[in-house]
Each structure stands twice: as structure tokens, then as C-alpha cells.
ModelCIF file with pLDDT and N, C-alpha, C, O atoms, coordinates in Angstrom:
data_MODEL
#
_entry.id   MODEL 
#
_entity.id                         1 
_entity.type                       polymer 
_entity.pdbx_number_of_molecules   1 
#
_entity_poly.entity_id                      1 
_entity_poly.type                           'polypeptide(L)' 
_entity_poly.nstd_linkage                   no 
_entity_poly.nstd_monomer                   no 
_entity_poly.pdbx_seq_one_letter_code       
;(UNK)(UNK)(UNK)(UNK)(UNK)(UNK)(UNK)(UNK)(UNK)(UNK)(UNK)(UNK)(UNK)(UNK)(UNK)(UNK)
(UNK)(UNK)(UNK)(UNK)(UNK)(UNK)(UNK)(UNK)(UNK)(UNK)(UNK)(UNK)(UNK)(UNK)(UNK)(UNK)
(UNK)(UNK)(UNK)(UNK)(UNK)(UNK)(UNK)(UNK)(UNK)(UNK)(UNK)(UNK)(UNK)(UNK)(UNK)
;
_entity_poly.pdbx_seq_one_letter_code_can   XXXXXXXXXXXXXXXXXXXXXXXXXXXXXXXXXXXXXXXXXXXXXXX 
_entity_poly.pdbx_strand_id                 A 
#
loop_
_entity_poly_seq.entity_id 
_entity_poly_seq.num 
_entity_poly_seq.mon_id 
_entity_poly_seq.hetero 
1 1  UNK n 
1 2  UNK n 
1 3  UNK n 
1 4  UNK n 
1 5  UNK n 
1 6  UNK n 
1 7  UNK n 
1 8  UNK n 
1 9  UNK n 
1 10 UNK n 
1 11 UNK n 
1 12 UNK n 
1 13 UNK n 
1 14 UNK n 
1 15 UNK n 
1 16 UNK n 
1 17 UNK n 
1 18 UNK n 
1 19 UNK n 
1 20 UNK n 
1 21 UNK n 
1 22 UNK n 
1 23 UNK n 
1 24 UNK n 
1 25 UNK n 
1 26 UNK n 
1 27 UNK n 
1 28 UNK n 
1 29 UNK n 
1 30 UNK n 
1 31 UNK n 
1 32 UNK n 
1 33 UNK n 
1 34 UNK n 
1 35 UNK n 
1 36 UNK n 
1 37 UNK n 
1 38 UNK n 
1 39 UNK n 
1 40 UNK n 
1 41 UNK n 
1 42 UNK n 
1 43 UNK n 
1 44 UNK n 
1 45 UNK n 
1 46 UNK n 
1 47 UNK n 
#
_struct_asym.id          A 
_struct_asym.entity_id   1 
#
loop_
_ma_qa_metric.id 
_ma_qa_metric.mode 
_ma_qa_metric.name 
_ma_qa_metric.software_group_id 
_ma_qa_metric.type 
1 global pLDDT . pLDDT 
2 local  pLDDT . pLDDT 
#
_ma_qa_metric_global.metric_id      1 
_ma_qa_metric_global.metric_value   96.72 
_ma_qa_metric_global.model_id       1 
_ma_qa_metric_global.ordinal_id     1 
#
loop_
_ma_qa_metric_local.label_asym_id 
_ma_qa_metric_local.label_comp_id 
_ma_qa_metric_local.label_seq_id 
_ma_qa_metric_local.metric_id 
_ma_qa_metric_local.metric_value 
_ma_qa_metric_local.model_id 
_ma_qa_metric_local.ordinal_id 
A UNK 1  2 98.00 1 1  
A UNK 2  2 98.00 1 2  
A UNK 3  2 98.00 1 3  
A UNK 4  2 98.00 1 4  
A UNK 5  2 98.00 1 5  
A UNK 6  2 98.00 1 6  
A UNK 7  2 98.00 1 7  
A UNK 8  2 98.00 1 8  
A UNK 9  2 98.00 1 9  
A UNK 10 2 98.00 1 10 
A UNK 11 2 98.00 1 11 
A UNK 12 2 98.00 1 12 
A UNK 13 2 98.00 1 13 
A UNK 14 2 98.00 1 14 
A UNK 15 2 98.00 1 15 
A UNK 16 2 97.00 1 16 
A UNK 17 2 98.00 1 17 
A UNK 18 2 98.00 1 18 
A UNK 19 2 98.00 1 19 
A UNK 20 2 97.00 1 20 
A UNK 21 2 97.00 1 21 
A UNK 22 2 97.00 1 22 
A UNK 23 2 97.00 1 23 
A UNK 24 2 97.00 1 24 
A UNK 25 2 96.00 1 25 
A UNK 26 2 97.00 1 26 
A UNK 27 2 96.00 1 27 
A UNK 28 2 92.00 1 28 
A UNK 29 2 93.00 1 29 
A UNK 30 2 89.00 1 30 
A UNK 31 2 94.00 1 31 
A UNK 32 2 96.00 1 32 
A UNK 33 2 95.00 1 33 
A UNK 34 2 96.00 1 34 
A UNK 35 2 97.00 1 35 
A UNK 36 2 97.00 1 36 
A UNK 37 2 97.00 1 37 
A UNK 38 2 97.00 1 38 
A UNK 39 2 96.00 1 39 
A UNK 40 2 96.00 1 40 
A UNK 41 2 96.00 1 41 
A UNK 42 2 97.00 1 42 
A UNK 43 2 97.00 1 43 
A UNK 44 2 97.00 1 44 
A UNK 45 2 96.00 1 45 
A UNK 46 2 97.00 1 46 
A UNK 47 2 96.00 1 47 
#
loop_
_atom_site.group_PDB 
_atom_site.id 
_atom_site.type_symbol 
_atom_site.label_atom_id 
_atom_site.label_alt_id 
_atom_site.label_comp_id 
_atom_site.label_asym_id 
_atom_site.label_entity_id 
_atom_site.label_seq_id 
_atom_site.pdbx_PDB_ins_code 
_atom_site.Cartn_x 
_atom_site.Cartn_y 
_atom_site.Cartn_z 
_atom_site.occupancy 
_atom_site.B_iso_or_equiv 
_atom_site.pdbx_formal_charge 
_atom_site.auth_seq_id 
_atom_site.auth_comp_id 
_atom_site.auth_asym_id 
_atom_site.auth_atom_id 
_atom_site.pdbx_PDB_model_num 
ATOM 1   N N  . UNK A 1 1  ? -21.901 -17.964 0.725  1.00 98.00 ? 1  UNK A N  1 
ATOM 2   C CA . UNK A 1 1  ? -20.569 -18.378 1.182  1.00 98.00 ? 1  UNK A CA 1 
ATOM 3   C C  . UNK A 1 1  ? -19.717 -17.185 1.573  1.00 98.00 ? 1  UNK A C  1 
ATOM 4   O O  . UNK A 1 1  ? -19.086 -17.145 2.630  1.00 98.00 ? 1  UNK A O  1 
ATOM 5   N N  . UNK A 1 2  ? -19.731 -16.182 0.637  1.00 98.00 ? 2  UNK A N  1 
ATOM 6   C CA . UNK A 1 2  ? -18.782 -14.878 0.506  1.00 98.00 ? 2  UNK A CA 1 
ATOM 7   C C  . UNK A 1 2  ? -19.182 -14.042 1.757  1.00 98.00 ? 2  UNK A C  1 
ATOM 8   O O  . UNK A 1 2  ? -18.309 -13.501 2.436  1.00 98.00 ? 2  UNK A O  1 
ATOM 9   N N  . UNK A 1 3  ? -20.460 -13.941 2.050  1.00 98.00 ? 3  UNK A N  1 
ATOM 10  C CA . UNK A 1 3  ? -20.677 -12.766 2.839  1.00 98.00 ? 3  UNK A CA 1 
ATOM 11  C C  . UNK A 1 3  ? -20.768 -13.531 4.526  1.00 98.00 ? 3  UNK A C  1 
ATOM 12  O O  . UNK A 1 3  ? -20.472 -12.693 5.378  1.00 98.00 ? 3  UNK A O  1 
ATOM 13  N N  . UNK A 1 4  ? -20.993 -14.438 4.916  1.00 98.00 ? 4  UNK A N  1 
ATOM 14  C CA . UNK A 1 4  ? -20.592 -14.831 6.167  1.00 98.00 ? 4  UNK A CA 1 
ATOM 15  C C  . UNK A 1 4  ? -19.166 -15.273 6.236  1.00 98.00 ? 4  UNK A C  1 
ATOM 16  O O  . UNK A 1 4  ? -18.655 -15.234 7.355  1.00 98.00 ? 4  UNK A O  1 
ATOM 17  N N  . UNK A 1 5  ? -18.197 -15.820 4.914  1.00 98.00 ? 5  UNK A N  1 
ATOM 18  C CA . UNK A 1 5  ? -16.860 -15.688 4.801  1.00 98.00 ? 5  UNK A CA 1 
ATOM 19  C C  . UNK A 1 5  ? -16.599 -13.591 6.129  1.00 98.00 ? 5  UNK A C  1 
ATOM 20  O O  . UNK A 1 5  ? -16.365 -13.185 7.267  1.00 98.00 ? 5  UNK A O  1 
ATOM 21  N N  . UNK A 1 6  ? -16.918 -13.099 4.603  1.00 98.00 ? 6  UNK A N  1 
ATOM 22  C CA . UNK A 1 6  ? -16.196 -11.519 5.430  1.00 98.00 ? 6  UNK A CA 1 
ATOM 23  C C  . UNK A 1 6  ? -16.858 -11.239 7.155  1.00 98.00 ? 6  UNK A C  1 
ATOM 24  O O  . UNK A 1 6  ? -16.240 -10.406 7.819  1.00 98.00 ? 6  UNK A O  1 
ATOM 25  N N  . UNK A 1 7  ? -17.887 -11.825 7.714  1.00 98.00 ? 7  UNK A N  1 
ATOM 26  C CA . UNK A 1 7  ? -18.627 -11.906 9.153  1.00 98.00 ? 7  UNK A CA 1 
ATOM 27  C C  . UNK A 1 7  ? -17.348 -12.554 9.816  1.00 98.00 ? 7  UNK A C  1 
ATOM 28  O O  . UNK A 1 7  ? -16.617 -11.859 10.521 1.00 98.00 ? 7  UNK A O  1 
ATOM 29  N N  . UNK A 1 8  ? -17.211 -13.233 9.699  1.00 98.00 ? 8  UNK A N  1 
ATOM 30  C CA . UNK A 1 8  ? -16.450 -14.364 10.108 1.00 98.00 ? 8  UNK A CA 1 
ATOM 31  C C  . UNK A 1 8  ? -15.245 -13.498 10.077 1.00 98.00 ? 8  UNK A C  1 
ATOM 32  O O  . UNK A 1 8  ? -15.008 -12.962 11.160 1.00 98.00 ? 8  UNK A O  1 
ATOM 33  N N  . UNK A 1 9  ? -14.436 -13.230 9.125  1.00 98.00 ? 9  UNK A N  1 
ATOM 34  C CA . UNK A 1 9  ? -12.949 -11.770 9.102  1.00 98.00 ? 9  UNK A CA 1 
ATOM 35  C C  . UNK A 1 9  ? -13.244 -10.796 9.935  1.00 98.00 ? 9  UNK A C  1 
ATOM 36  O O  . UNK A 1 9  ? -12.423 -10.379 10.752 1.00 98.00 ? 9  UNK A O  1 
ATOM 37  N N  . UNK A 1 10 ? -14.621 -10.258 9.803  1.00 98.00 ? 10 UNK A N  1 
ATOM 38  C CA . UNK A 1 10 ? -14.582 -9.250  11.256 1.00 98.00 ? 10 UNK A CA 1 
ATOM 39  C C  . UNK A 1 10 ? -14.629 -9.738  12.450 1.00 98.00 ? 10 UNK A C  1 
ATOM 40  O O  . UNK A 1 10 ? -14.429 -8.918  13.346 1.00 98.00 ? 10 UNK A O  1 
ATOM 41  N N  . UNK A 1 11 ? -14.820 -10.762 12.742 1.00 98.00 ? 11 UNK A N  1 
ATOM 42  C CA . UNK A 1 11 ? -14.946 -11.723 14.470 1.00 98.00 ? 11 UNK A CA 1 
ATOM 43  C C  . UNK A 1 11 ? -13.724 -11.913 14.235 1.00 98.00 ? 11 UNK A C  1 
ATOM 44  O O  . UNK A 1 11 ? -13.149 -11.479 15.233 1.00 98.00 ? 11 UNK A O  1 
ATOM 45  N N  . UNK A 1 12 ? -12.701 -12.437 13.260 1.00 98.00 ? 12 UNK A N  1 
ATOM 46  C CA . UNK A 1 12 ? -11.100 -12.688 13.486 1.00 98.00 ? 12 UNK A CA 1 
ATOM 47  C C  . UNK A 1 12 ? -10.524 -11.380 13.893 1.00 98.00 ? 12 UNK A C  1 
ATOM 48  O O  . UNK A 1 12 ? -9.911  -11.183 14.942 1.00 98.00 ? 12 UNK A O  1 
ATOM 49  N N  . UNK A 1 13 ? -10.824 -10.338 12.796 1.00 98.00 ? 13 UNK A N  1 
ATOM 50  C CA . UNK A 1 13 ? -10.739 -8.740  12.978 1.00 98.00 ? 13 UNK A CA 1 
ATOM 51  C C  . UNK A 1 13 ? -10.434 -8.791  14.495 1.00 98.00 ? 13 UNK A C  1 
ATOM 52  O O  . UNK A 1 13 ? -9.313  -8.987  14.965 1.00 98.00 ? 13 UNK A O  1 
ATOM 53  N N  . UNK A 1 14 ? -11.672 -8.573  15.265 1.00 98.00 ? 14 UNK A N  1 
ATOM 54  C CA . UNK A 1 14 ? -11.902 -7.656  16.337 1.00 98.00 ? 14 UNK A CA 1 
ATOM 55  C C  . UNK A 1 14 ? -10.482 -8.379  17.753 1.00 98.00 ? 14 UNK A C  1 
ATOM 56  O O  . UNK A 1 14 ? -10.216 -7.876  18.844 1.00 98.00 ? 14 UNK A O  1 
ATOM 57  N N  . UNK A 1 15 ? -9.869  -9.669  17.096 1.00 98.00 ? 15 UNK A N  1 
ATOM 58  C CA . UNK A 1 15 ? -9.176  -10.336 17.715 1.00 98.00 ? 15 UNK A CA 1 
ATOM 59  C C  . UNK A 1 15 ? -7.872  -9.646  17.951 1.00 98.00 ? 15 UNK A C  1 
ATOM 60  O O  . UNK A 1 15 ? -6.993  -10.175 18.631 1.00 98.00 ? 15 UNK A O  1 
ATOM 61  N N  . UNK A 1 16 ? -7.662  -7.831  17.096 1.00 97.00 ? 16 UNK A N  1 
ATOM 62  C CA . UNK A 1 16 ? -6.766  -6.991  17.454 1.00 97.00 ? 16 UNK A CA 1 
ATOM 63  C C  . UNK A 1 16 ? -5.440  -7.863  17.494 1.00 97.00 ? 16 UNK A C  1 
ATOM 64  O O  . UNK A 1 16 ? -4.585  -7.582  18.333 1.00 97.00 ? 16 UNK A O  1 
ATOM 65  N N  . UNK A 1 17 ? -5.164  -9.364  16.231 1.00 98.00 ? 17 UNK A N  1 
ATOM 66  C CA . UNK A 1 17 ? -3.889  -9.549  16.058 1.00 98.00 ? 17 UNK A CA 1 
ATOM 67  C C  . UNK A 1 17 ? -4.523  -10.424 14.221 1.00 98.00 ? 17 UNK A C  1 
ATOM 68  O O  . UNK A 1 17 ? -5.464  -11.048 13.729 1.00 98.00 ? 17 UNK A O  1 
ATOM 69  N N  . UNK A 1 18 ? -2.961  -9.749  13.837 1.00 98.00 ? 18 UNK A N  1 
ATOM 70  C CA . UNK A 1 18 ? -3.019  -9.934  11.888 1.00 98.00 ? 18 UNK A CA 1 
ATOM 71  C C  . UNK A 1 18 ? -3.019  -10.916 11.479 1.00 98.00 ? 18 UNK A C  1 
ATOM 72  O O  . UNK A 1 18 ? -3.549  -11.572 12.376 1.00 98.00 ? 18 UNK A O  1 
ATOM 73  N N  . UNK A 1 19 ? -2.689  -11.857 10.363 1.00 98.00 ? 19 UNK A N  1 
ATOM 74  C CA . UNK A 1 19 ? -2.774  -13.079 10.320 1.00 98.00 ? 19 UNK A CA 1 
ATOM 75  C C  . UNK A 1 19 ? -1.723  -13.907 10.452 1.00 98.00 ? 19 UNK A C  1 
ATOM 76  O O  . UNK A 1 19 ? -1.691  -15.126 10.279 1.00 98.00 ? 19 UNK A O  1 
ATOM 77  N N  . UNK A 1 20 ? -0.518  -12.870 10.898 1.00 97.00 ? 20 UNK A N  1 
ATOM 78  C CA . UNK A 1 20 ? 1.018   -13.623 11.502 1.00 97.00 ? 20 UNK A CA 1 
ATOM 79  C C  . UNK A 1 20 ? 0.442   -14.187 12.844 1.00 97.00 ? 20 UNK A C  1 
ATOM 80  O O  . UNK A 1 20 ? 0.592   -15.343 13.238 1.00 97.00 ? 20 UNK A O  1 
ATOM 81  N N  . UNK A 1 21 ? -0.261  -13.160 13.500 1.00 97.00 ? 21 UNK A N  1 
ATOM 82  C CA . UNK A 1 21 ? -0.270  -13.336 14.767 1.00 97.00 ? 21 UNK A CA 1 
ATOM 83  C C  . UNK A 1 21 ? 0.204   -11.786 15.594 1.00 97.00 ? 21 UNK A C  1 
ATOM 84  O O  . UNK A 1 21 ? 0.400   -11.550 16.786 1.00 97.00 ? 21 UNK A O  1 
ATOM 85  N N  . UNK A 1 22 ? 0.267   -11.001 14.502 1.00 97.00 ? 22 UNK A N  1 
ATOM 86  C CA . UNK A 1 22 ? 1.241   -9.684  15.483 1.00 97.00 ? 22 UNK A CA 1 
ATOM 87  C C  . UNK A 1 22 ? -0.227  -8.787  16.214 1.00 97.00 ? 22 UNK A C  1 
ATOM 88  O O  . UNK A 1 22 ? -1.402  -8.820  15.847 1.00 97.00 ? 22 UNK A O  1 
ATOM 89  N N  . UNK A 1 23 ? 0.080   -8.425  16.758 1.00 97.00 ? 23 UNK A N  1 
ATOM 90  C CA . UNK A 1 23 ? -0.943  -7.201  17.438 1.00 97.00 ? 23 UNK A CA 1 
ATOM 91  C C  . UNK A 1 23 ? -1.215  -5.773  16.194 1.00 97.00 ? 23 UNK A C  1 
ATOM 92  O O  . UNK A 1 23 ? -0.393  -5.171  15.503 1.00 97.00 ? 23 UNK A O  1 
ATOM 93  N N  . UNK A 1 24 ? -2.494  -5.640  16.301 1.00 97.00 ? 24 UNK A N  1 
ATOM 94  C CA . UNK A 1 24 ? -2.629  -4.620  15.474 1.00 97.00 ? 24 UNK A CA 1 
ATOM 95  C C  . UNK A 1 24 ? -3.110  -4.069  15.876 1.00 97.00 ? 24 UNK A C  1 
ATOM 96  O O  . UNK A 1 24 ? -3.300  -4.553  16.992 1.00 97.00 ? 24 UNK A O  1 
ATOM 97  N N  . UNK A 1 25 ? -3.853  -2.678  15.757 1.00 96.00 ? 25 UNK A N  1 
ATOM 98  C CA . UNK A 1 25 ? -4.786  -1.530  16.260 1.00 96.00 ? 25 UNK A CA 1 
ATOM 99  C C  . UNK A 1 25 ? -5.741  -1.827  15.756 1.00 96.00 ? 25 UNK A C  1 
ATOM 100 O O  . UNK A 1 25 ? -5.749  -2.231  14.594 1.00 96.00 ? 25 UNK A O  1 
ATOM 101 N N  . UNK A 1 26 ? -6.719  -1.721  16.418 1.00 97.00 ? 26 UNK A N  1 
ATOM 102 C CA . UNK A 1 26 ? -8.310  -1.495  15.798 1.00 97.00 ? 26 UNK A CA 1 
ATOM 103 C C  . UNK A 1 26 ? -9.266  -0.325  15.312 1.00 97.00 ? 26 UNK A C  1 
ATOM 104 O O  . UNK A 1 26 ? -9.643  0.426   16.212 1.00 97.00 ? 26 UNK A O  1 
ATOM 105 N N  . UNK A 1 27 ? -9.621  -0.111  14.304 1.00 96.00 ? 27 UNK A N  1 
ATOM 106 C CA . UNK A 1 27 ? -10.188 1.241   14.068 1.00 96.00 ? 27 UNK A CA 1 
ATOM 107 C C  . UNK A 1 27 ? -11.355 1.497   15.254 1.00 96.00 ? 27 UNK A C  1 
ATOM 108 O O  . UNK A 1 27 ? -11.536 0.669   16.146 1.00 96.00 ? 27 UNK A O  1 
ATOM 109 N N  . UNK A 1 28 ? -12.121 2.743   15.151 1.00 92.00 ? 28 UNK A N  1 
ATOM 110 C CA . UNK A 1 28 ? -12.628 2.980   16.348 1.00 92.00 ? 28 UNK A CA 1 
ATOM 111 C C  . UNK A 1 28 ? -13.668 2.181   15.778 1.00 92.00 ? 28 UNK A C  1 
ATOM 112 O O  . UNK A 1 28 ? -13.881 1.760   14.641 1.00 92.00 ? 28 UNK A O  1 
ATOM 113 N N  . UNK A 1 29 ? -14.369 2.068   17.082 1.00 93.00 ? 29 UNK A N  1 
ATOM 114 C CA . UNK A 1 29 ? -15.861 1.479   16.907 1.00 93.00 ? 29 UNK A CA 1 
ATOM 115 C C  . UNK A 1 29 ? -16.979 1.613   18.049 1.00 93.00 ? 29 UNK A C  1 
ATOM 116 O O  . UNK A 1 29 ? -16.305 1.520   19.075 1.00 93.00 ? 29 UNK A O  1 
ATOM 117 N N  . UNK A 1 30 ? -18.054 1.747   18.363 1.00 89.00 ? 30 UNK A N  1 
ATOM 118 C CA . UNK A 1 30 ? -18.866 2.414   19.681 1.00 89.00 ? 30 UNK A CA 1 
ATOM 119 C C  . UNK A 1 30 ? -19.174 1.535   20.433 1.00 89.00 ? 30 UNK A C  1 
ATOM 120 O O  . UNK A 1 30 ? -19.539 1.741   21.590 1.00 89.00 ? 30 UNK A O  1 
ATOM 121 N N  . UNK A 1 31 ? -19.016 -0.338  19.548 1.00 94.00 ? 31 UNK A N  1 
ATOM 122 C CA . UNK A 1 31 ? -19.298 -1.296  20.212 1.00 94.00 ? 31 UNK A CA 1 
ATOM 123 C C  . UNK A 1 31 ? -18.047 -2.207  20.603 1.00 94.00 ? 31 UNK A C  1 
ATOM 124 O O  . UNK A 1 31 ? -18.222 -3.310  21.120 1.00 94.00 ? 31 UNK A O  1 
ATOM 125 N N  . UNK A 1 32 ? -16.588 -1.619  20.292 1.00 96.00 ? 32 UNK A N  1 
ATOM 126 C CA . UNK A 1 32 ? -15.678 -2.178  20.621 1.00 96.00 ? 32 UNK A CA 1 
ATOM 127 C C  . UNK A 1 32 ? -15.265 -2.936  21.596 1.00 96.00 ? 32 UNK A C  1 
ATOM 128 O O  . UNK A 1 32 ? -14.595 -3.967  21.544 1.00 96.00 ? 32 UNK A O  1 
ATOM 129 N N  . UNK A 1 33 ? -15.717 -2.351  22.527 1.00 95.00 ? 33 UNK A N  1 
ATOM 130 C CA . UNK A 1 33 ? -14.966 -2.741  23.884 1.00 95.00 ? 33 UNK A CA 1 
ATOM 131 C C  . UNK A 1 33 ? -15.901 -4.210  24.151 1.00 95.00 ? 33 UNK A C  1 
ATOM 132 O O  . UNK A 1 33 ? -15.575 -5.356  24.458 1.00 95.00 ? 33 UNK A O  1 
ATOM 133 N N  . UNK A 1 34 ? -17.120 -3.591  23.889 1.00 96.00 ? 34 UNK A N  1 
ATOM 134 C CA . UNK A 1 34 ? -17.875 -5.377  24.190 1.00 96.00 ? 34 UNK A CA 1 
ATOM 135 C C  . UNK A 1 34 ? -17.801 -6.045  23.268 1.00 96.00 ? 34 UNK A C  1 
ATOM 136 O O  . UNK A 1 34 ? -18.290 -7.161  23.440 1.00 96.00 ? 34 UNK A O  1 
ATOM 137 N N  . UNK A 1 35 ? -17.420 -5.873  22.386 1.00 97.00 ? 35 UNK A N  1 
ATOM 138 C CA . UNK A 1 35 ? -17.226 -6.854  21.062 1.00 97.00 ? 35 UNK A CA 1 
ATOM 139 C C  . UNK A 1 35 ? -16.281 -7.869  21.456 1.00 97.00 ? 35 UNK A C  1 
ATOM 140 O O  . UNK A 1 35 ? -16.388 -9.090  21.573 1.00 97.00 ? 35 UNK A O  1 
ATOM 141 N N  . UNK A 1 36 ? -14.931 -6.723  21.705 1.00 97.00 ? 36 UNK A N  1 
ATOM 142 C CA . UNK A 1 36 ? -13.580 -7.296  22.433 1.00 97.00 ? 36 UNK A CA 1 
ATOM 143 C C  . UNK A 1 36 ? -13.551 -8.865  23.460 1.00 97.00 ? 36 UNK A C  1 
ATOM 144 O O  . UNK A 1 36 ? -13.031 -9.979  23.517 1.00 97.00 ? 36 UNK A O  1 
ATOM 145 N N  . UNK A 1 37 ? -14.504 -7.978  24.136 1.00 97.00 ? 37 UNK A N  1 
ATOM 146 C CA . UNK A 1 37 ? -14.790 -8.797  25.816 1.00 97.00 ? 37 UNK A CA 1 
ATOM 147 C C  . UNK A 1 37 ? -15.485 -10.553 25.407 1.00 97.00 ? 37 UNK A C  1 
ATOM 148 O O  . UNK A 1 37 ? -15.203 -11.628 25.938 1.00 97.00 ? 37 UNK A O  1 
ATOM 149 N N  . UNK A 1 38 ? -16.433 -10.252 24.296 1.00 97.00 ? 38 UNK A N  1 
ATOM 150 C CA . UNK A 1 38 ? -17.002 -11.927 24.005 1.00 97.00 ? 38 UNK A CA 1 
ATOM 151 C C  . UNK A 1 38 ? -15.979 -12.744 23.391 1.00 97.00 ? 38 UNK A C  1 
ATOM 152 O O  . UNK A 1 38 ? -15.810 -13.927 23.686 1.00 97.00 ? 38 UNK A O  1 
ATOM 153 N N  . UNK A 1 39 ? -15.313 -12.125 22.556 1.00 96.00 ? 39 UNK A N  1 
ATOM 154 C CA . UNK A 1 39 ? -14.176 -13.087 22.073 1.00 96.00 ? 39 UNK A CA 1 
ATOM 155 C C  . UNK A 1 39 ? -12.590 -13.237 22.499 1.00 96.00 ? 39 UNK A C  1 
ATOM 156 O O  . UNK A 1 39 ? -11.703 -13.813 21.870 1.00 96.00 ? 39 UNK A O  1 
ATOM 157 N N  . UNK A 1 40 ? -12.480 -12.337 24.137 1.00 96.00 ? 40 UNK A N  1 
ATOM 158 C CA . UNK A 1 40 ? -11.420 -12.740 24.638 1.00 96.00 ? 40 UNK A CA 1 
ATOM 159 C C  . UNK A 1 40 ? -10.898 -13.425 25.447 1.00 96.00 ? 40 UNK A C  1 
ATOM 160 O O  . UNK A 1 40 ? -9.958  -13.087 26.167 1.00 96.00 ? 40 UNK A O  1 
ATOM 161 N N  . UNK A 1 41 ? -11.618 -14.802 25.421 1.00 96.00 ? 41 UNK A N  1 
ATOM 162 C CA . UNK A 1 41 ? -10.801 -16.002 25.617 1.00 96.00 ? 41 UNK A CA 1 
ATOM 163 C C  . UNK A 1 41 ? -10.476 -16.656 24.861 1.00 96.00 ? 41 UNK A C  1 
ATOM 164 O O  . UNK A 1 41 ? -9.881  -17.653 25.270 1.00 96.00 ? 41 UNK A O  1 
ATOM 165 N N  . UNK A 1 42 ? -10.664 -16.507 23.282 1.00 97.00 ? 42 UNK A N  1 
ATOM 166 C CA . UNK A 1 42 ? -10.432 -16.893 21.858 1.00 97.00 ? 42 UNK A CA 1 
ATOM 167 C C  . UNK A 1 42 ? -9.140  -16.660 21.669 1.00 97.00 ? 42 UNK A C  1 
ATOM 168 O O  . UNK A 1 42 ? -8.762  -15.524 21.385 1.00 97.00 ? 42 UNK A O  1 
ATOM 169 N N  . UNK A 1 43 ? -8.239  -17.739 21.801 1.00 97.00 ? 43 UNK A N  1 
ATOM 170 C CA . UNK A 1 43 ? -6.967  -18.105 21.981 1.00 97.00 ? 43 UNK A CA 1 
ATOM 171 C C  . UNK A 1 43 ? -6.302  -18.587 20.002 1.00 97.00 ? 43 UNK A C  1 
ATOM 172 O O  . UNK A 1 43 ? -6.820  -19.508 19.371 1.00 97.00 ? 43 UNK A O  1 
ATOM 173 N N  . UNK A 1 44 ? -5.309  -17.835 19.513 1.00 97.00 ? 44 UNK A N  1 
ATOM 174 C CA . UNK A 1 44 ? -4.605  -18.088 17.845 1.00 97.00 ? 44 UNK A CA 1 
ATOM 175 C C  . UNK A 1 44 ? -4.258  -19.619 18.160 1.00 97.00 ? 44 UNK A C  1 
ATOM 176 O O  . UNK A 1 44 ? -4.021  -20.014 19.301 1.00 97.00 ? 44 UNK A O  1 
ATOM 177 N N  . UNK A 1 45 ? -4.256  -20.183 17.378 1.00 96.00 ? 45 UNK A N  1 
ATOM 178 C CA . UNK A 1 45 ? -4.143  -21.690 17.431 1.00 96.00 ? 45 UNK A CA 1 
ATOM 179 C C  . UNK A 1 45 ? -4.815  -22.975 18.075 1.00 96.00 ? 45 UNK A C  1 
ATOM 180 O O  . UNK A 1 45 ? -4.666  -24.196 18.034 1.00 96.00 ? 45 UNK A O  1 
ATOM 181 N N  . UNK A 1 46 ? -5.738  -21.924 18.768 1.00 97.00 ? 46 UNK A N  1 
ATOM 182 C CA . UNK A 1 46 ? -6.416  -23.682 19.925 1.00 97.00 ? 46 UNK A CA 1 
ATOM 183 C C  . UNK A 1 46 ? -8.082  -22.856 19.590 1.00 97.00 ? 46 UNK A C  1 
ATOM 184 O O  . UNK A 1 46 ? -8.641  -21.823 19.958 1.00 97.00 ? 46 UNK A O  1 
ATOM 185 N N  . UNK A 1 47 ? -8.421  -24.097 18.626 1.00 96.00 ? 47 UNK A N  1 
ATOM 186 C CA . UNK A 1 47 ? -9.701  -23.946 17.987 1.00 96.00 ? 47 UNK A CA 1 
ATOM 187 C C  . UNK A 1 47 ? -10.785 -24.313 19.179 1.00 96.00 ? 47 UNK A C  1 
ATOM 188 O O  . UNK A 1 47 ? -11.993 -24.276 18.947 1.00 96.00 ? 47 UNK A O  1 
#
């Protein structure tokens, strides 16, 4: 349960906004940018 729980926080993670909704920074990462790119049409509120 626990460890695809925290999988699941890093795919919210990489969504570069907190759990208000504010924009946050992302630490570096080498796979960032494409990480970014699959989950940005993943819209806060519309499941």
C-alpha cells in the first residue's frame, strides 16, 4: 500500500505545484524535463 502510496507523491511531485495548489520548484533531476512533458496535461482538480 505504502510504497506505491509514495510512487504515486512523486507523479503528484513532478506536477511542480504543492498541495494548495501553489507552484513550487523542483529539485534537479536528469529525467525531468520528460517526466514533466507525460504528465502535462494533468490538470489539479479534473481527475
Amino acid at each position: 500500500t505504502f510504497i506505491p502510496l509514495v510512487i504515486a507523491g512523486w507523479c503528484r511531485y513532478l506536477m511542480g505545484l504543492d498541495d494548495q495548489g501553489n507552484e513550487m520548484s523542483l529539485s534537479s533531476d536528469p529525467l525531468l524535463s520528460t517526466l514533466k512533458n507525460y504528465i502535462s496535461g494533468v490538470k489539479l482538480g479534473d481527475v
